[in-house]
C-alpha atoms as a PDB file:
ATOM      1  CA  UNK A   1       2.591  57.089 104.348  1.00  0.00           C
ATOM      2  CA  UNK A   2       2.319  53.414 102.953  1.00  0.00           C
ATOM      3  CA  UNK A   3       4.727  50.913 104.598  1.00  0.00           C
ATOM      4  CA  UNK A   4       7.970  50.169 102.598  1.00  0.00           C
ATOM      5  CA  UNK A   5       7.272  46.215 103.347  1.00  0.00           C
ATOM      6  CA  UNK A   6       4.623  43.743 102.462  1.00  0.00           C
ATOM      7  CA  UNK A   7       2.172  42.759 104.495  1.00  0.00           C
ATOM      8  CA  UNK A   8       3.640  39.394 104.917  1.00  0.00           C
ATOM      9  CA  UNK A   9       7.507  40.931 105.141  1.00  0.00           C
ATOM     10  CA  UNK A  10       6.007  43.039 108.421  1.00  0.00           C
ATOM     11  CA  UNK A  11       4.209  40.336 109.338  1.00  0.00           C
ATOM     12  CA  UNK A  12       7.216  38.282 109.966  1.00  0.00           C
ATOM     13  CA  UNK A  13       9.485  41.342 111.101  1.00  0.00           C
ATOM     14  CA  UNK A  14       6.804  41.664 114.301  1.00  0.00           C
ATOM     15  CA  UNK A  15       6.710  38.301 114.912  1.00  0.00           C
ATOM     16  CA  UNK A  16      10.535  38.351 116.016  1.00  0.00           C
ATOM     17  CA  UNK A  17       9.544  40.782 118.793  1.00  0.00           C
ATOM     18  CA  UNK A  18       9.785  39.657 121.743  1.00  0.00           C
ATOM     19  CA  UNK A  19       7.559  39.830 124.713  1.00  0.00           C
ATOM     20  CA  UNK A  20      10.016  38.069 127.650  1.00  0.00           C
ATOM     21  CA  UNK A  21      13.677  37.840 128.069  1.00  0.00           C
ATOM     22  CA  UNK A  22      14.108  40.902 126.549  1.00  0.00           C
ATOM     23  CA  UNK A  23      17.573  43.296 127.170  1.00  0.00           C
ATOM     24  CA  UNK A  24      15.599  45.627 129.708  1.00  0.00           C
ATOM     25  CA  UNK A  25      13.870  42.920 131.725  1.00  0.00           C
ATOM     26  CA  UNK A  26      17.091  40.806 132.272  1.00  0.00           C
ATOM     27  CA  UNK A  27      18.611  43.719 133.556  1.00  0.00           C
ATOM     28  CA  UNK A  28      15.627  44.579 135.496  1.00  0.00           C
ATOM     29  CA  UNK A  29      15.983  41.177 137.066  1.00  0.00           C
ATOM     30  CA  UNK A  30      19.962  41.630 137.388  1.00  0.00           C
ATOM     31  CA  UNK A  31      19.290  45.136 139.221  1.00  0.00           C
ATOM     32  CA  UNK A  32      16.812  43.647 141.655  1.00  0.00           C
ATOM     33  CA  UNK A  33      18.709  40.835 142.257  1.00  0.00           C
ATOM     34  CA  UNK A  34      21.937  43.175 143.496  1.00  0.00           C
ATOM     35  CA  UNK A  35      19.624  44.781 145.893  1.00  0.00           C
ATOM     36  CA  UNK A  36      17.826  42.319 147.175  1.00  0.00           C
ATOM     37  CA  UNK A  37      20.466  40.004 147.328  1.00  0.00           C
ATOM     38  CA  UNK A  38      20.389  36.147 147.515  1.00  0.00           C
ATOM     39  CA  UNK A  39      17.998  35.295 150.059  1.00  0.00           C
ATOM     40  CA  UNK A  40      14.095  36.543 148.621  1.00  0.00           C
ATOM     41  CA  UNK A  41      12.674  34.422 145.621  1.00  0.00           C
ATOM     42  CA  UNK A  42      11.749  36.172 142.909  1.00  0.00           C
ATOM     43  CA  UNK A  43       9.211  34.865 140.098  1.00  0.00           C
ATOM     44  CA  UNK A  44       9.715  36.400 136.281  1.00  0.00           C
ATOM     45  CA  UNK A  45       6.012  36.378 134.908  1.00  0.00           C
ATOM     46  CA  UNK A  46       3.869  34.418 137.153  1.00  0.00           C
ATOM     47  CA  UNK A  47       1.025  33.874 135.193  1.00  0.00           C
ATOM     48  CA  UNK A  48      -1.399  33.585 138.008  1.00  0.00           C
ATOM     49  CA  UNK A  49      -1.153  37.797 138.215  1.00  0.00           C
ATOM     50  CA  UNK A  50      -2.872  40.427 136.372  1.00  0.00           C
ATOM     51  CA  UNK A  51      -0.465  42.081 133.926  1.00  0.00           C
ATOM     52  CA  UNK A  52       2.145  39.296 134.431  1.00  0.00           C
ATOM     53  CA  UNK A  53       4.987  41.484 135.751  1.00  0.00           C
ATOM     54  CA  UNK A  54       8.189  40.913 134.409  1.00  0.00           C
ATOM     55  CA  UNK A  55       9.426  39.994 138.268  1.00  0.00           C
ATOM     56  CA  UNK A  56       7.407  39.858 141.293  1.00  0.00           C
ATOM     57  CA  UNK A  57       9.097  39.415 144.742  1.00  0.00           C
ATOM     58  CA  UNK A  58       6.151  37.481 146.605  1.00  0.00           C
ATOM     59  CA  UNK A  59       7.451  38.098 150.332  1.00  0.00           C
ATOM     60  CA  UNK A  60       7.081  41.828 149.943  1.00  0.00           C
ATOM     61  CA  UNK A  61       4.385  41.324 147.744  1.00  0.00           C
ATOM     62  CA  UNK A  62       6.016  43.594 144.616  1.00  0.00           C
ATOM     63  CA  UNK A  63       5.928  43.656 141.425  1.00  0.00           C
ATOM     64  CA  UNK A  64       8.037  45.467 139.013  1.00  0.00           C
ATOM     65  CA  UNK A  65       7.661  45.813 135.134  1.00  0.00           C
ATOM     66  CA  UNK A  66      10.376  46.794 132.189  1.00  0.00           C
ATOM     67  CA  UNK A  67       8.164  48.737 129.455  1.00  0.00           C
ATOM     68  CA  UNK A  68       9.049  49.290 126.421  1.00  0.00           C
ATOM     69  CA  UNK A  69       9.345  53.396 125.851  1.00  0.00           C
ATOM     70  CA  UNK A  70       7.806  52.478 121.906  1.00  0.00           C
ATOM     71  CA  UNK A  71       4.596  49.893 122.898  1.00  0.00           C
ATOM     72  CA  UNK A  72       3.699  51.356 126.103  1.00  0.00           C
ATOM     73  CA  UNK A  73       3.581  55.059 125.172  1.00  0.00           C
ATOM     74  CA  UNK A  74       6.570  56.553 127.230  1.00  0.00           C
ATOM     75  CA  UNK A  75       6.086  60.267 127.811  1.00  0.00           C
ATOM     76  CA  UNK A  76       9.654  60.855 127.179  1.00  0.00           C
ATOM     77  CA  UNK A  77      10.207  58.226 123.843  1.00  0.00           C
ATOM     78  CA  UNK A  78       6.976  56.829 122.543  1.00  0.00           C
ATOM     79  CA  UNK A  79       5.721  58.020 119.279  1.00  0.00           C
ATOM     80  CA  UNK A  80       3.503  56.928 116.387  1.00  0.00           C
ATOM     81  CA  UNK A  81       4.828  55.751 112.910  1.00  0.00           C
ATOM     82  CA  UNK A  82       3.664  57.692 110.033  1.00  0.00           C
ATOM     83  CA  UNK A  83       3.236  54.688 108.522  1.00  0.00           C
ATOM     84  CA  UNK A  84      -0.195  53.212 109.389  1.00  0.00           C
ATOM     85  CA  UNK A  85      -0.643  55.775 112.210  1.00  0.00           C
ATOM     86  CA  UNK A  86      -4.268  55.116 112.901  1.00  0.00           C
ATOM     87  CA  UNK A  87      -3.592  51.650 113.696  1.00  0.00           C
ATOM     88  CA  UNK A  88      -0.579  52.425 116.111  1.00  0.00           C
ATOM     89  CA  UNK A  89      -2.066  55.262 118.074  1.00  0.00           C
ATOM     90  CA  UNK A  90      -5.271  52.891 118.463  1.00  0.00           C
ATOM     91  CA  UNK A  91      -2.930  49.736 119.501  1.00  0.00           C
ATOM     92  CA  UNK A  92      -0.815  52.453 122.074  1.00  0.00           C
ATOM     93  CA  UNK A  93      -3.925  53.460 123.638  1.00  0.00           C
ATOM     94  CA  UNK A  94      -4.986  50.202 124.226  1.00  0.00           C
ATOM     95  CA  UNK A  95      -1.725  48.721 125.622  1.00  0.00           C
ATOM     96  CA  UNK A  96      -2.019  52.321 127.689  1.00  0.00           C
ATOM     97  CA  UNK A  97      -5.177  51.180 129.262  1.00  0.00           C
ATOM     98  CA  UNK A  98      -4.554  47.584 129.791  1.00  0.00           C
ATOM     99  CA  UNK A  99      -1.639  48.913 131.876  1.00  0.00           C
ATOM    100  CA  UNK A 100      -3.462  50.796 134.391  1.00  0.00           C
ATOM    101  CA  UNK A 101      -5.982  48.207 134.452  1.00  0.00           C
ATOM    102  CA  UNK A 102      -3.444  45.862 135.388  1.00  0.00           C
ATOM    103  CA  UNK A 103      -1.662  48.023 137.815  1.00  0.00           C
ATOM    104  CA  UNK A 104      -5.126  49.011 139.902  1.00  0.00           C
ATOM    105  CA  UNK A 105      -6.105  44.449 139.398  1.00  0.00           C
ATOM    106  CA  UNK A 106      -2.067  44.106 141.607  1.00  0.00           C
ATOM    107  CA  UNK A 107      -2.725  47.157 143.665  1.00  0.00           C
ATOM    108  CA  UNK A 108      -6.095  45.739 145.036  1.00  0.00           C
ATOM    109  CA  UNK A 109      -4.258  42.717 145.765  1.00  0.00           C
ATOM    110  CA  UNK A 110      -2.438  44.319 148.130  1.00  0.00           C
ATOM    111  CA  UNK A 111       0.856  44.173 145.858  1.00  0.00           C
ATOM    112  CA  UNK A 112       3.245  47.118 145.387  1.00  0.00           C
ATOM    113  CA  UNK A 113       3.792  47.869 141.549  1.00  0.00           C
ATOM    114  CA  UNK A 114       6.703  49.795 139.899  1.00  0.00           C
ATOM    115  CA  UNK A 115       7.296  50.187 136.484  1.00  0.00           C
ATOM    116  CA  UNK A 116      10.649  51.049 134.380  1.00  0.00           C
ATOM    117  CA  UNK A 117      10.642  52.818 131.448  1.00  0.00           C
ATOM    118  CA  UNK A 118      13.138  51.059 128.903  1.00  0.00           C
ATOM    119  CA  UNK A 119      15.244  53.917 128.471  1.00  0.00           C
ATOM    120  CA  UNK A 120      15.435  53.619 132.405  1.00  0.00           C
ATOM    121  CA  UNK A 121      17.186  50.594 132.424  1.00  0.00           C
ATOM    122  CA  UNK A 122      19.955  51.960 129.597  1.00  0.00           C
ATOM    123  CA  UNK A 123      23.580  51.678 130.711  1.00  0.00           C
ATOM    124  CA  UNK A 124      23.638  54.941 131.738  1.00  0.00           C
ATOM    125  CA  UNK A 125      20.883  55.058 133.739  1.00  0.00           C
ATOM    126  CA  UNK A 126      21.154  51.842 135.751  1.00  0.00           C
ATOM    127  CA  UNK A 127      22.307  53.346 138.746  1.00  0.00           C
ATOM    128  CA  UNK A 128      19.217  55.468 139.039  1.00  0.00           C
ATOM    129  CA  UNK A 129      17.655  52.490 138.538  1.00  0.00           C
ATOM    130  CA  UNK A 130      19.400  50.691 141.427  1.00  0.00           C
ATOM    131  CA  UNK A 131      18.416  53.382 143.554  1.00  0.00           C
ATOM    132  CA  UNK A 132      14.845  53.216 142.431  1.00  0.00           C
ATOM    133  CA  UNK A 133      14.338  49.344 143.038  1.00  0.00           C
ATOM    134  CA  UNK A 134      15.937  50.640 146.781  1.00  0.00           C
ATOM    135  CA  UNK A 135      12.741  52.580 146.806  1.00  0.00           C
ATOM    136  CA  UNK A 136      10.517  50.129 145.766  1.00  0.00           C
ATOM    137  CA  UNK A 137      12.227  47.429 148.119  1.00  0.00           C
ATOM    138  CA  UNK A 138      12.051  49.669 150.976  1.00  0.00           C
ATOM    139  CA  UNK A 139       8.257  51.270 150.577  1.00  0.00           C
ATOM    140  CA  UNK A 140       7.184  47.082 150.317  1.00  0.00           C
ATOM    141  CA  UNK A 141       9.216  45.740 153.589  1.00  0.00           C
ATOM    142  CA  UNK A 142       7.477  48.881 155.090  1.00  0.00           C
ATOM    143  CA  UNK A 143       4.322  48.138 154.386  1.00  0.00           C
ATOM    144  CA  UNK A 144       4.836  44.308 154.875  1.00  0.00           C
ATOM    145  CA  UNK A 145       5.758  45.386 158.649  1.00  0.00           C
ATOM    146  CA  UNK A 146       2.886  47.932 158.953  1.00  0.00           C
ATOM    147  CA  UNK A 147       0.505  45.057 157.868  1.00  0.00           C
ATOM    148  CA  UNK A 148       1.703  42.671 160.668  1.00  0.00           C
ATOM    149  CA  UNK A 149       3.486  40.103 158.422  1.00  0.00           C
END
């Protein structure tokens, strides 16, 4: 399938996509911020960490990240375009891989990594969500303590 835009009409189309301060990564922030409370700092995209996670809590040493469901092949929502399908699947994959890459970089760090699917963070879904940063919170003070911090 060709695309229905020029090359220079998609061009400018992807270059309004965003990469930070996007919906699900403020309310990724707002979420972990209601559990955590006001007390632990929290750093959105320290560059000095593989991956860059959207937040990273540096006293429990976690790091969370809001993925898109389309760019970083969720199970549940990712697809590929018919139009220019090669190139997307290849561009997936890639993201795909530079993910887990990432993700094992922070884990030998000793750093605690959850990821939210987009659709996670949806209105409807935020208190899972809540819950789920619980979880994460709780696993990193745990093995904070069990690591003699």
């Amino acid at each position: 399938m060709v695309d229905i835009y020029s090359k220079e009409k998609r061009s400018d189309i992807m270059s309004r996509i965003r990469s930070t301060g996007t919906t699900p990564e403020t309310k990724l922030y707002a979420l972990a911020r209601d559990v955590l409370g006001p007390r632990p700092r929290m750093l959105r995209h320290p560059k000095t960490l593989p991956g860059t996670p959207d937040l990273y809590v540096p006293s429990l040493k976690l790091a969370l990240f809001a993925d898109g469901c389309f760019f970083h092949g969720c199970p549940a929502h990712g697809h590929i375009p018919h139009s220019n399908g090669t190139y997307w699947a290849k561009k997936i994959d890639r993201n795909s891989k530079r993910d887990r890459q990432h993700r094992t970089a922070l884990r030998r760090r000793g750093i605690s990594v959850w990821r939210f699917w987009e659709h996670e963070l949806k209105p409807t879904r935020l208190d899972a969500a809540r819950r789920r940063i619980g979880r994460a919170v709780q696993c990193a003070r745990a093995r904070v303590v069990d690591n003699g911090r």
